[in-house]
C-alpha atoms as a PDB file:
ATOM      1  CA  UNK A   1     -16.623  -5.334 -42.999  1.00  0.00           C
ATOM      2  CA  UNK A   2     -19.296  -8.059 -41.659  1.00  0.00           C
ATOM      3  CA  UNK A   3     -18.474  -8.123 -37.919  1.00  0.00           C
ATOM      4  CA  UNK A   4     -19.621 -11.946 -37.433  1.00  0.00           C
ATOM      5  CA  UNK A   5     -17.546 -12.994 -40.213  1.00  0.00           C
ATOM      6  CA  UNK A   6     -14.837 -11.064 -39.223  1.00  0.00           C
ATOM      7  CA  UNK A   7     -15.431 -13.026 -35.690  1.00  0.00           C
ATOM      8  CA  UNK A   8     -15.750 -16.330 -37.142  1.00  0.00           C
ATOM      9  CA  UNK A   9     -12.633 -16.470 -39.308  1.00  0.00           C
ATOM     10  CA  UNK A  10     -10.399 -15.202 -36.405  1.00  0.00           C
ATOM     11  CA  UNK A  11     -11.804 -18.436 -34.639  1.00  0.00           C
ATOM     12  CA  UNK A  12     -11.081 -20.748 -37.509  1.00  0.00           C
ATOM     13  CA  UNK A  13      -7.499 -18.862 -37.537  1.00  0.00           C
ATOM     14  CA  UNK A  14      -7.033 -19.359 -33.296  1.00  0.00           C
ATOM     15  CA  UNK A  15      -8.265 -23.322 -33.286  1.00  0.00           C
ATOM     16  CA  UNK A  16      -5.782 -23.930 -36.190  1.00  0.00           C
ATOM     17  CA  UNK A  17      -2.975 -22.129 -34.185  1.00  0.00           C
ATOM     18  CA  UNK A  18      -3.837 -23.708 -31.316  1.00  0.00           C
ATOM     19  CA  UNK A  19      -4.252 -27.274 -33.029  1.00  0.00           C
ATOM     20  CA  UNK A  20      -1.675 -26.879 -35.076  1.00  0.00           C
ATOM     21  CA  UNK A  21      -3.676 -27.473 -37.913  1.00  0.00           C
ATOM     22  CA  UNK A  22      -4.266 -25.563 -41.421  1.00  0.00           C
ATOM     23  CA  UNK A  23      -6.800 -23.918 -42.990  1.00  0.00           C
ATOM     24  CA  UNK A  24      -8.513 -22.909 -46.128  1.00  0.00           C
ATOM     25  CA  UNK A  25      -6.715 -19.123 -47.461  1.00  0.00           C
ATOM     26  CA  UNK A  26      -8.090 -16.421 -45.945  1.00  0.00           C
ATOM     27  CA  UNK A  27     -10.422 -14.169 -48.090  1.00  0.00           C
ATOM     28  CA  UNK A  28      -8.450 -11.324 -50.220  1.00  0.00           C
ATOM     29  CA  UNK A  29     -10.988  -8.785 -48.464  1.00  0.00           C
ATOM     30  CA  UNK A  30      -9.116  -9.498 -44.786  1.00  0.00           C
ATOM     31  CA  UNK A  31      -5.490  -9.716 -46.666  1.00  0.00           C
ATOM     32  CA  UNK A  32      -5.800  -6.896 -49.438  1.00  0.00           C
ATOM     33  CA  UNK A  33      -6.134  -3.980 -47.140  1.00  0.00           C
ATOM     34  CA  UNK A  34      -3.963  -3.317 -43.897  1.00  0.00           C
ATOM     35  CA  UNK A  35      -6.646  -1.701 -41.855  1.00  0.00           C
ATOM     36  CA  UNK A  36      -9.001  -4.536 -41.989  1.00  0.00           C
ATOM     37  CA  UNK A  37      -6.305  -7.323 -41.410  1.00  0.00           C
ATOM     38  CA  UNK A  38      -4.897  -5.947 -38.437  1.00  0.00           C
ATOM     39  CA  UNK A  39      -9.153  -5.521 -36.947  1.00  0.00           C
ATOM     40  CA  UNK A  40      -8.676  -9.619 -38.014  1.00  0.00           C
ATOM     41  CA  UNK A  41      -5.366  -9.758 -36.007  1.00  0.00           C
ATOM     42  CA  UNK A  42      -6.387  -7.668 -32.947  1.00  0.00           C
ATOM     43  CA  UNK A  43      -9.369 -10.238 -32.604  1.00  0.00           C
ATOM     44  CA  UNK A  44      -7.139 -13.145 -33.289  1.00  0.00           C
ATOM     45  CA  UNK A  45      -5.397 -12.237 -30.825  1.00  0.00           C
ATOM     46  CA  UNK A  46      -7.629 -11.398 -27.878  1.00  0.00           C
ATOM     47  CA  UNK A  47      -8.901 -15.163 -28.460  1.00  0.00           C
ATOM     48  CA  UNK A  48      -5.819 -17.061 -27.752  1.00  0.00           C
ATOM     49  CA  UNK A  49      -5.499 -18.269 -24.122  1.00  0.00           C
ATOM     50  CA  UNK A  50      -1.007 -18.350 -24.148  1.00  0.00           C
ATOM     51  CA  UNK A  51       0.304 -15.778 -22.152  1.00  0.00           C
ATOM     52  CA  UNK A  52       1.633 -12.681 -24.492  1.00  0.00           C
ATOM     53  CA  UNK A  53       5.509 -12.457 -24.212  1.00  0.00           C
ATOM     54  CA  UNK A  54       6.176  -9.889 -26.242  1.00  0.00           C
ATOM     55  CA  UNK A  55       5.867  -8.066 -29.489  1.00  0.00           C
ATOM     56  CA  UNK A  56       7.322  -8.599 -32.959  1.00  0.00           C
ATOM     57  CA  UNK A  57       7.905  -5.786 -35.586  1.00  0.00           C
ATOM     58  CA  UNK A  58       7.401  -7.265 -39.232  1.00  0.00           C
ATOM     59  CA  UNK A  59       6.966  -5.759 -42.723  1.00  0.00           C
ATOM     60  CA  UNK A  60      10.501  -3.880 -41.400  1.00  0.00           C
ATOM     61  CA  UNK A  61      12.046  -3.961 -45.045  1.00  0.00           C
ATOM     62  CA  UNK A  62      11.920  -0.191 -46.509  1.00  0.00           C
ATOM     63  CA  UNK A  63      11.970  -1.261 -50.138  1.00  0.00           C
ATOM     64  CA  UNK A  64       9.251  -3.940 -49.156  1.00  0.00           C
ATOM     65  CA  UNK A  65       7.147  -1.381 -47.416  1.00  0.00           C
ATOM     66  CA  UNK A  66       7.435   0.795 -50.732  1.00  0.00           C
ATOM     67  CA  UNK A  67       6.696  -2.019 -53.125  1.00  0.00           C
ATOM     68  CA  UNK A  68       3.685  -2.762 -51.191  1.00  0.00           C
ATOM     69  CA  UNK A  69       2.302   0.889 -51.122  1.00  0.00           C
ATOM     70  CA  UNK A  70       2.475   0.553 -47.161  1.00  0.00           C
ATOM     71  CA  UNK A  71       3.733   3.222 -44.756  1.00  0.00           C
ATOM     72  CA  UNK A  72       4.806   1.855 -41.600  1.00  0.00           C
ATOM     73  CA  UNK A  73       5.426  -2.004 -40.679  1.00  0.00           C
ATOM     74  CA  UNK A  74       3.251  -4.060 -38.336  1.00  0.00           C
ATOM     75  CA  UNK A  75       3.772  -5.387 -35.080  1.00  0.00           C
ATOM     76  CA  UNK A  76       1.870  -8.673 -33.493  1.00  0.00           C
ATOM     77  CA  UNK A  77       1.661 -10.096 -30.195  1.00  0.00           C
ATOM     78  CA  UNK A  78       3.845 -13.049 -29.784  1.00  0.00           C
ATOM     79  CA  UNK A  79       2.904 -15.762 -27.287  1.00  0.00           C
ATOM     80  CA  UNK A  80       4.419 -17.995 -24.878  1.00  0.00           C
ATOM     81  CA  UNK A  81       4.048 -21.296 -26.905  1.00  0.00           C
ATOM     82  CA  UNK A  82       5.998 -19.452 -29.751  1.00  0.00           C
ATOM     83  CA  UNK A  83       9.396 -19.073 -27.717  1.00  0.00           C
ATOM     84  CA  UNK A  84      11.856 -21.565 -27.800  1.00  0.00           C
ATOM     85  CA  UNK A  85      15.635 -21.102 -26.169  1.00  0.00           C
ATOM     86  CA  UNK A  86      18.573 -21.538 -29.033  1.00  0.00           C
ATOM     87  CA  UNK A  87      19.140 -25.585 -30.345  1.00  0.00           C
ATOM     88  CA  UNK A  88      15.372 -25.893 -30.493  1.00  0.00           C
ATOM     89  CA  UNK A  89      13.702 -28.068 -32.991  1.00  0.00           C
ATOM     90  CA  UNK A  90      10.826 -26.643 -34.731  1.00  0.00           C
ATOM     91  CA  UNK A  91       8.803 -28.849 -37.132  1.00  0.00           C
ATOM     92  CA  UNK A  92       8.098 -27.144 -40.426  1.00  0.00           C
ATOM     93  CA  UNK A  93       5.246 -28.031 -43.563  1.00  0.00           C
ATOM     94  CA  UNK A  94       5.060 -26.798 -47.359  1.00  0.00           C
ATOM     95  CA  UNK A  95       3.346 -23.576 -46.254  1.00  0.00           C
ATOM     96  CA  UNK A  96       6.279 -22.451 -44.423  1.00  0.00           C
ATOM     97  CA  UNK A  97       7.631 -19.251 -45.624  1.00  0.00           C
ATOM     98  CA  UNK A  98      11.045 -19.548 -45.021  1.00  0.00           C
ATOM     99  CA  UNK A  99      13.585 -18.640 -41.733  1.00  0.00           C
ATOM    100  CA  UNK A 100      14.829 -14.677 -40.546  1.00  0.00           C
ATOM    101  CA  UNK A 101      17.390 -13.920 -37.745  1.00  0.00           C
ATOM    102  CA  UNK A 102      16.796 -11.085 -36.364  1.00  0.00           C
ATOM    103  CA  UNK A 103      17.746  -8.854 -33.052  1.00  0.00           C
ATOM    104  CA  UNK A 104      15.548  -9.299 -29.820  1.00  0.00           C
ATOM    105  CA  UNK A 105      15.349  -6.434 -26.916  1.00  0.00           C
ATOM    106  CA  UNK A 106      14.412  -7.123 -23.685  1.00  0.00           C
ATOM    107  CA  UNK A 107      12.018  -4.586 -22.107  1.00  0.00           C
ATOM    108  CA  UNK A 108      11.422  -3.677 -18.359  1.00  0.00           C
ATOM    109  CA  UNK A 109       8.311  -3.468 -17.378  1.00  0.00           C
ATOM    110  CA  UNK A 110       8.626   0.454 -16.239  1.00  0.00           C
ATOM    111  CA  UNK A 111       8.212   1.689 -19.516  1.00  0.00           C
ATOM    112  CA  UNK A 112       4.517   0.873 -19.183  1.00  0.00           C
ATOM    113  CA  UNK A 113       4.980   3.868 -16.393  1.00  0.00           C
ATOM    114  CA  UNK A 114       6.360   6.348 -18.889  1.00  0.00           C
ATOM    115  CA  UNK A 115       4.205   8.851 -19.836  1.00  0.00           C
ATOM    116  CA  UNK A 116       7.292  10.363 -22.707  1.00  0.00           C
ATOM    117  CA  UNK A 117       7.422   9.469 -25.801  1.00  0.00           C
ATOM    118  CA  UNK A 118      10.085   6.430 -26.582  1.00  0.00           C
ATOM    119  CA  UNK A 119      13.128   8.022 -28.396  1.00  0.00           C
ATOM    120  CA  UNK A 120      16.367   7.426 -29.170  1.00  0.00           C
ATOM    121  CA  UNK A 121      18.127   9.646 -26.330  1.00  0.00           C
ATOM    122  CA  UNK A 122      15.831   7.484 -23.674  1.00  0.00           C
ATOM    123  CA  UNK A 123      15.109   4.340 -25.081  1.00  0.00           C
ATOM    124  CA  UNK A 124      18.280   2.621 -23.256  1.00  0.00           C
ATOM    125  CA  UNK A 125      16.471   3.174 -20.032  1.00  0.00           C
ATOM    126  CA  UNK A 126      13.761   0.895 -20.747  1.00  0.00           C
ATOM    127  CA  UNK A 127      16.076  -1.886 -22.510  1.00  0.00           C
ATOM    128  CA  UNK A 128      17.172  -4.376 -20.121  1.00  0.00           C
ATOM    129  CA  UNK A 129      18.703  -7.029 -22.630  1.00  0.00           C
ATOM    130  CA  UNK A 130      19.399  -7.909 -26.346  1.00  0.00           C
ATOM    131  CA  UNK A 131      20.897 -11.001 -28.297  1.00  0.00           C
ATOM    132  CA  UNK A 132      20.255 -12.683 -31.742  1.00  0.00           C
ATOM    133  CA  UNK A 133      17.093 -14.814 -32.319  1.00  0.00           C
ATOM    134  CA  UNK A 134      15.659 -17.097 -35.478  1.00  0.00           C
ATOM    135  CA  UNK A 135      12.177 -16.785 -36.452  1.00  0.00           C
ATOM    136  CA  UNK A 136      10.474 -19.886 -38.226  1.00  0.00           C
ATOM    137  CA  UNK A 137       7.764 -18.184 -40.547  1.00  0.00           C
ATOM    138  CA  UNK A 138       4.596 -19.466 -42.143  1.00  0.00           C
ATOM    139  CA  UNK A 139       0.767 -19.232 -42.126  1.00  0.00           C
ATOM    140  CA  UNK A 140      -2.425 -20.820 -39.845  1.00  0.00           C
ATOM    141  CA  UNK A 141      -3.182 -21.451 -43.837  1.00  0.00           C
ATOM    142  CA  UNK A 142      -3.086 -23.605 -46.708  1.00  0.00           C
ATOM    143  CA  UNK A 143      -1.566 -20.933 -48.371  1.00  0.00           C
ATOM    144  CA  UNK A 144       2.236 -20.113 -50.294  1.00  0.00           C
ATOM    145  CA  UNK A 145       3.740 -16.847 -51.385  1.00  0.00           C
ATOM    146  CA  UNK A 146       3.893 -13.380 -49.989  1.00  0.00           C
ATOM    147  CA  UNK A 147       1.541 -10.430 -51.699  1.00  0.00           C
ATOM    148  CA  UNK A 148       1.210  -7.659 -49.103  1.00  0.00           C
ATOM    149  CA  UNK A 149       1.743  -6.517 -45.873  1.00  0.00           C
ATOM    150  CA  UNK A 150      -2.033  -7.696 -44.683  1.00  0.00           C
ATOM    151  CA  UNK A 151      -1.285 -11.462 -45.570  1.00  0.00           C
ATOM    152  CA  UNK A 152       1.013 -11.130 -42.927  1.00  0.00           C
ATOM    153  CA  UNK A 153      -1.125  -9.078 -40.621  1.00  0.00           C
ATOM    154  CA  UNK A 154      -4.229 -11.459 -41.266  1.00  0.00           C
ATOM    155  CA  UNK A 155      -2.381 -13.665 -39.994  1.00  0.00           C
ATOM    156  CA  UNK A 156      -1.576 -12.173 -36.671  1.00  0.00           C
ATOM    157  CA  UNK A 157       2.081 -11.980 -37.457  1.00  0.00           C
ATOM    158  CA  UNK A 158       2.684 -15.579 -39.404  1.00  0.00           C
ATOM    159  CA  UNK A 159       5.215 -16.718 -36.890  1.00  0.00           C
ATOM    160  CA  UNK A 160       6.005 -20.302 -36.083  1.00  0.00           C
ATOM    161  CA  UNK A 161       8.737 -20.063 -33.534  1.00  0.00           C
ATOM    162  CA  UNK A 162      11.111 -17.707 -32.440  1.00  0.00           C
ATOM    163  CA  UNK A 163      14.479 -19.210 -30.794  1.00  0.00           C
ATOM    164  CA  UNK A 164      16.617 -16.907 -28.725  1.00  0.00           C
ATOM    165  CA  UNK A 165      20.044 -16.883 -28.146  1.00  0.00           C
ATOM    166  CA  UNK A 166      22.041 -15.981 -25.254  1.00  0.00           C
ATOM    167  CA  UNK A 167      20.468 -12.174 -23.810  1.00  0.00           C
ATOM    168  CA  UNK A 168      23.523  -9.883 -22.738  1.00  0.00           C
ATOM    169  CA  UNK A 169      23.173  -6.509 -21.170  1.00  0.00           C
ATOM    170  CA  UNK A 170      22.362  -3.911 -23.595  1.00  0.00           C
ATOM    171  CA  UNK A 171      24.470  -1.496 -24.495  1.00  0.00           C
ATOM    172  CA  UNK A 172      25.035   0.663 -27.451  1.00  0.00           C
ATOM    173  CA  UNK A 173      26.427  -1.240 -30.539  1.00  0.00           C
ATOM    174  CA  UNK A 174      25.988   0.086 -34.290  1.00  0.00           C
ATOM    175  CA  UNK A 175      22.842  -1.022 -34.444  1.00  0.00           C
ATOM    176  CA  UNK A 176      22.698   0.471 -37.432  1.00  0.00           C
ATOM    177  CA  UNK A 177      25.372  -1.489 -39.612  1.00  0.00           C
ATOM    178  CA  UNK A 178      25.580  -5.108 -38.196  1.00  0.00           C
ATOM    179  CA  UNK A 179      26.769  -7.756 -40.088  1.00  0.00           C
ATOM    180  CA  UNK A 180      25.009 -10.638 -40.251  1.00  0.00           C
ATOM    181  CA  UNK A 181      24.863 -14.723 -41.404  1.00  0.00           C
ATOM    182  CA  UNK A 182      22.662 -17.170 -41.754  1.00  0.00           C
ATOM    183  CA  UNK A 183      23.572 -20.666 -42.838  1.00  0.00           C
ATOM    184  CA  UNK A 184      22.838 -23.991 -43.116  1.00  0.00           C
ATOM    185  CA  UNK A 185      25.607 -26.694 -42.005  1.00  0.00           C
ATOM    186  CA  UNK A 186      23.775 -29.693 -44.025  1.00  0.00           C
ATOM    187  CA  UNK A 187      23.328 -28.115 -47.535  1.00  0.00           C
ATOM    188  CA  UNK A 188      25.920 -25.564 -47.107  1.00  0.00           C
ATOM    189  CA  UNK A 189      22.832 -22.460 -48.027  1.00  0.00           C
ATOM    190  CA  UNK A 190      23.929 -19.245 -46.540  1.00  0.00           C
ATOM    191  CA  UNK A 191      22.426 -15.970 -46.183  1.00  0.00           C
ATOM    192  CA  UNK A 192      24.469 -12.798 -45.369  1.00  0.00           C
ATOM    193  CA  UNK A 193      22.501  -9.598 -44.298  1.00  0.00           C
ATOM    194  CA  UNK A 194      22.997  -6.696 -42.436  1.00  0.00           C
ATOM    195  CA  UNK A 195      20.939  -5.088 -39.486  1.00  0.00           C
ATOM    196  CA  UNK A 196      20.905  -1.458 -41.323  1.00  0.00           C
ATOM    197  CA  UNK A 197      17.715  -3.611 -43.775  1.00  0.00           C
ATOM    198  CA  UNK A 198      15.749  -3.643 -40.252  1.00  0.00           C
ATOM    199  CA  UNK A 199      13.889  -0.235 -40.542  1.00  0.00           C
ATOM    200  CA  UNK A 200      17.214   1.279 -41.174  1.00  0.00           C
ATOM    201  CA  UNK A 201      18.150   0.406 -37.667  1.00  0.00           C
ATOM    202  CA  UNK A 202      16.785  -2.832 -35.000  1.00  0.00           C
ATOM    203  CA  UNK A 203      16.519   0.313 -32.628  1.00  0.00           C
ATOM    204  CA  UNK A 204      14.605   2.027 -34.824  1.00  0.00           C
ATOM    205  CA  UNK A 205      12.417  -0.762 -35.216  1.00  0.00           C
ATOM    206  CA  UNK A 206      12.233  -1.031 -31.673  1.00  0.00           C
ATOM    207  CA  UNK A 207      11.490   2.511 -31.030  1.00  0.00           C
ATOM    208  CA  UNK A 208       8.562   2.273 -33.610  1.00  0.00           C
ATOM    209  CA  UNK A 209       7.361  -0.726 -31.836  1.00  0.00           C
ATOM    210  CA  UNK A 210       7.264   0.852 -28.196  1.00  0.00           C
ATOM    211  CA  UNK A 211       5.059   4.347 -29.440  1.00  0.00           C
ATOM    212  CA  UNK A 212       2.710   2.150 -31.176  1.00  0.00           C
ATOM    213  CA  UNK A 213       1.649  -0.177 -28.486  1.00  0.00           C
ATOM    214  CA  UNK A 214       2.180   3.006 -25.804  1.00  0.00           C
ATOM    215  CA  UNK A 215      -0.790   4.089 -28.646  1.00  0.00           C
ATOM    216  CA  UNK A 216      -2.584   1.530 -28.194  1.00  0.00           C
ATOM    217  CA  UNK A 217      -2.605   1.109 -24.350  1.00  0.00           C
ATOM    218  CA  UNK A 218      -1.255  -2.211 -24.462  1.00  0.00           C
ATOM    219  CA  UNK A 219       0.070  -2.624 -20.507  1.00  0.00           C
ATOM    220  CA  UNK A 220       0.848  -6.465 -20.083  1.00  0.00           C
ATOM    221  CA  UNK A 221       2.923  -5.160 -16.572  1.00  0.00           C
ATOM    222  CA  UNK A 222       5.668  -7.390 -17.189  1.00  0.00           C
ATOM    223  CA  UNK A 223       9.051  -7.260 -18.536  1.00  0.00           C
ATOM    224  CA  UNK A 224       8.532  -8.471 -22.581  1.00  0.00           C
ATOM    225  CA  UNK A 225      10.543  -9.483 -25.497  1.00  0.00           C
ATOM    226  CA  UNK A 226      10.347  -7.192 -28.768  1.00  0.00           C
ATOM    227  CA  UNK A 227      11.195  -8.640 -31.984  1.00  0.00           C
ATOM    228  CA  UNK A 228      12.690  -5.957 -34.241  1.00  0.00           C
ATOM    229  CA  UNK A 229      12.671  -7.625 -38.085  1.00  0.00           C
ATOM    230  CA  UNK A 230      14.692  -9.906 -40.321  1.00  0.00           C
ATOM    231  CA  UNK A 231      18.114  -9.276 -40.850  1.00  0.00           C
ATOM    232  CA  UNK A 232      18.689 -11.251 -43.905  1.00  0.00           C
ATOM    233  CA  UNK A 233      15.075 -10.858 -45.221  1.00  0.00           C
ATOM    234  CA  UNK A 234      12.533 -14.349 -45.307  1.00  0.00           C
ATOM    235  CA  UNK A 235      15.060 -17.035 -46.766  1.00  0.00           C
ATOM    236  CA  UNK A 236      13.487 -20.224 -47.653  1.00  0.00           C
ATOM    237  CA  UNK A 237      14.333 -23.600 -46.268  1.00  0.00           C
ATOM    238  CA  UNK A 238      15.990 -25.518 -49.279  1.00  0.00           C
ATOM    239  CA  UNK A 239      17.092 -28.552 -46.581  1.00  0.00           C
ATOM    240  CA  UNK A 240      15.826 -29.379 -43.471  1.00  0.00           C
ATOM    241  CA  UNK A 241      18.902 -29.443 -41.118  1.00  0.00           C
ATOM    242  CA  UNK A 242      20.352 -27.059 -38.181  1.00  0.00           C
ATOM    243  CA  UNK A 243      20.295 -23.697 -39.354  1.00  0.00           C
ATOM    244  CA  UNK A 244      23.183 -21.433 -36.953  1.00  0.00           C
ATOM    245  CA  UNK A 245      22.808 -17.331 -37.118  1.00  0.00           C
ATOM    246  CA  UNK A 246      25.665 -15.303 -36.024  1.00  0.00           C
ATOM    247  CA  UNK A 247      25.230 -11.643 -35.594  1.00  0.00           C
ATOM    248  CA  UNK A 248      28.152  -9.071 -34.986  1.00  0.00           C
ATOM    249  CA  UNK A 249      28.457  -8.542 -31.373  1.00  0.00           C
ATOM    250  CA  UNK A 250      25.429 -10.183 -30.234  1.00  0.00           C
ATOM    251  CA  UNK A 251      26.718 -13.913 -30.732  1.00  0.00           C
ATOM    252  CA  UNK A 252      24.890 -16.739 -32.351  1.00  0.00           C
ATOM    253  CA  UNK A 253      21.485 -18.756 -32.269  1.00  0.00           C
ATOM    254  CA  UNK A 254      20.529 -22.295 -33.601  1.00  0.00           C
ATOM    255  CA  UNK A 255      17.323 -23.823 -34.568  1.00  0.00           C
ATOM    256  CA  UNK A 256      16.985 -27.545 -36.062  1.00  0.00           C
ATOM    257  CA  UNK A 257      13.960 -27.517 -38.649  1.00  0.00           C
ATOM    258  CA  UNK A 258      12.531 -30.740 -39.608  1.00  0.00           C
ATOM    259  CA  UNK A 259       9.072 -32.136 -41.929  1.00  0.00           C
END
């Protein structure tokens, strides 16, 4: 891979983020293979100037992952002018991908002290809070559809928003088997979904997520959001209108899209 052009696409990507603005598609030879879209994300990423917040975990869909010939999801650095609280409006364009509720952890920041390996017998000690959040997907690019796991990567993570709902203090919940909703109240469209399509598990996700930036000596020595996958899978926005998730346990989450 040509390092300058590498360099100079991840700026075109940054100013449109940062603008708001869109750009020509990407080249298939930063989308088609994961390695060299996540070297694209990485240095997407260490150009934008908003804080990092967190993490997300995406490409979390096994059958997805299979389909695509990948073996592990991605995760992406979210940023501070992603994050909107619940009843947010978030303006959308015809490159949008569609809308995903998903489950969101809260993190303390001692688990950048751990040395152990994140697990399920000691993950609750780093998890400070979870609720329900909406994630408004789409591109930096003049570009529609979904082929692989790097257009997503390329990308660095092809978020638009992410709206959270109400945190509570974790606890233990069946993670694992969560039902789920997404709806519409204008046109009436309605998505039901489960939390077991999130890497089996949102914990699970979460768990990934942790090891691999441990891995990568990420240390942002802050408590940070993580997150964990869609729910209900990417559902595309038929109507404009307030969209209201509800999740089992966790409570609910709105987000008002609009052109």
């Amino acid at each position: 891979m040509n390092n300058k052009e590498l360099k100079n696409t991840a700026k075109k990507l940054v100013n449109a983020f940062n603008k708001g603005k869109l750009i020509a598609p990407l080249s298939d030879k930063f989308t088609k293979n994961s390695n060299i879209a996540n070297q694209l994300r990485t240095e997407c990423e260490s150009l934008v100037k908003s804080p990092v917040i967190g993490f997300k975990a995406g490409g979390t869909g096994k059958a997805m992952l299979k389909k695509w010939g990948e073996k592990e999801p991605f995760y992406a650095a979210i940023f501070k002018k992603n994050l909107l609280k619940s009843n947010g409006s978030v303006k959308i364009n015809k490159y949008t991908l569609g809308i995903e509720l998903e489950v969101f952890f809260q993190i303390k920041k001692l688990f950048f002290n751990t040395t152990k390996k994140i697990t399920d017998k000691n993950v609750s000690s780093v998890i400070q809070y979870v609720g329900p959040c909406i994630e408004i997907v789409g591109y930096r690019q003049k570009k529609k559809g979904l082929s692989g796991l790097g257009d997503l990567i390329s990308d660095f993570g092809a978020n638009v928003k992410f709206l959270i709902g109400k945190k509570q203090k974790f606890k233990r919940l069946p993670f694992h088997n969560l039902a789920t909703t997404l709806y519409n109240k204008k046109s009436g469209q309605t998505a039901n979904g489960n939390t077991k399509a999130v890497y089996d598990s949102p914990l699970k996700s979460l768990i990934w997520l942790l090891n691999k930036i441990k891995k990568d000596k990420i240390n942002l020595n802050r408590d940070f959001l993580v997150f964990t996958g869609s729910t209900v899978g990417v559902v595309p926005i038929q109507k404009v209108g307030l969209f209201k998730g509800e999740i089992k346990s966790l409570g609910s989450v709105q987000a008002t899209v609009r052109n």
